[in-house]
Protein backbone atom coordinates (compact mmCIF):
# COMPACT_ATOMS: atom_id res chain seq x y z
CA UNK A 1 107.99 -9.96 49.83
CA UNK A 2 106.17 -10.65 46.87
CA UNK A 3 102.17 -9.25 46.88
CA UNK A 4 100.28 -12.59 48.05
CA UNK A 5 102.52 -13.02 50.74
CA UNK A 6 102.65 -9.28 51.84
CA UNK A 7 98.36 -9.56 51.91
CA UNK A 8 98.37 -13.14 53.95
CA UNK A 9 100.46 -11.21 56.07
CA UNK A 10 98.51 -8.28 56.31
CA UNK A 11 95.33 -10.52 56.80
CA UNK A 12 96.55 -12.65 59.03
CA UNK A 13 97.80 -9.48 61.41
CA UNK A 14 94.50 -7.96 61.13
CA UNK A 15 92.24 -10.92 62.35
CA UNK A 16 95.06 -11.89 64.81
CA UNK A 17 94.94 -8.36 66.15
CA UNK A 18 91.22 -7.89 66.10
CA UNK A 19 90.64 -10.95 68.14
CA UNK A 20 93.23 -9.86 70.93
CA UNK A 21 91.50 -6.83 71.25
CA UNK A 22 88.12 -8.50 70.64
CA UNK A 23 89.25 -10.42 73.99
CA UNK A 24 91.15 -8.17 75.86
CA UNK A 25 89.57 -4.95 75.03
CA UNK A 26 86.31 -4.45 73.98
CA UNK A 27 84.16 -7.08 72.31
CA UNK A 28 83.58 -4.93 69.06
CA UNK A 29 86.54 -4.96 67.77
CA UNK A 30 85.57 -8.72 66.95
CA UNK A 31 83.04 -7.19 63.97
CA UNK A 32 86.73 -5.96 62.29
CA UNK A 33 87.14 -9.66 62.15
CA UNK A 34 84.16 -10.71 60.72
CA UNK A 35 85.04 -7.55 58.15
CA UNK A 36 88.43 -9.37 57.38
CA UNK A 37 86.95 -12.57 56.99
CA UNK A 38 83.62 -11.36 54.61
CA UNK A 39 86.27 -9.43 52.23
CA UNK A 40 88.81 -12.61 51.92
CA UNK A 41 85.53 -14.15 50.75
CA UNK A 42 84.03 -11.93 48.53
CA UNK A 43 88.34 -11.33 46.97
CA UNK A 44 87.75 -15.31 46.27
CA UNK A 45 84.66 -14.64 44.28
CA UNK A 46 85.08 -11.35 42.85
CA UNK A 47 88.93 -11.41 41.93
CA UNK A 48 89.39 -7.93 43.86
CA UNK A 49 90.66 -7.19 47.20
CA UNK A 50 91.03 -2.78 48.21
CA UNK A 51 94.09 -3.87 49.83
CA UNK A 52 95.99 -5.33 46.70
CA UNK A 53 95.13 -2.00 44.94
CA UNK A 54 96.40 -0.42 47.50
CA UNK A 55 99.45 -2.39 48.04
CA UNK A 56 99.94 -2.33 44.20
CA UNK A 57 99.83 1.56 44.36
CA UNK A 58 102.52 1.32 47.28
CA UNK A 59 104.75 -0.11 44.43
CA UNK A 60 105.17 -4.25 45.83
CA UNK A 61 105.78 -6.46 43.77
CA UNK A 62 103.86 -8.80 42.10
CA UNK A 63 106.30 -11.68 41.73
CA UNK A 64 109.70 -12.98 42.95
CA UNK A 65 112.04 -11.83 41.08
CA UNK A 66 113.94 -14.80 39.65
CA UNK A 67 118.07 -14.23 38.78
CA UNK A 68 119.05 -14.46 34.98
CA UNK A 69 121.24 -17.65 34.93
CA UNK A 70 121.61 -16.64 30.78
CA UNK A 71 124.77 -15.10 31.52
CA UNK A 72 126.69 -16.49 34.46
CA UNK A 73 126.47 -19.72 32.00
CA UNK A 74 127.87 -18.54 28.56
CA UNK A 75 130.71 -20.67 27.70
CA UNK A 76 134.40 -18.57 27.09
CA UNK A 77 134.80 -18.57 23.19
């Protein structure tokens, strides 16, 4: 998993969890969700989101790595 897939992921467990709870536990945990939701927003303005630093300091990648095709298509001499 590459590191914009790993934080949809991430965001899209978060606000999926914090609404179950939200309904099924206690209304509060609804404000997590408006938390999610306010720092996707500010990551599209600002450029910086604490959980790509901190996924970034876990070690993920930042792209898909792509296979060299330079030497599965050198001709025999």
């Amino acid at each position: 998993m590459t590191l914009e897939s790993m934080l949809r992921a991430i965001a899209g467990s978060f606000v999926a969890a914090s609404v179950l709870l939200g309904m099924y536990v206690h209304p509060y945990f609804l404000w997590f969700t408006l938390f999610v939701g306010l720092n996707l927003l500010q990551s599209g303005f600002s450029n910086w989101c604490p959980m790509i630093s901190l996924l970034r300091k876990m070690g993920v990648r930042e792209t898909a790595t792509k296979l060299s095709t330079a030497s599965t298509s050198r001709a025999s001499v």
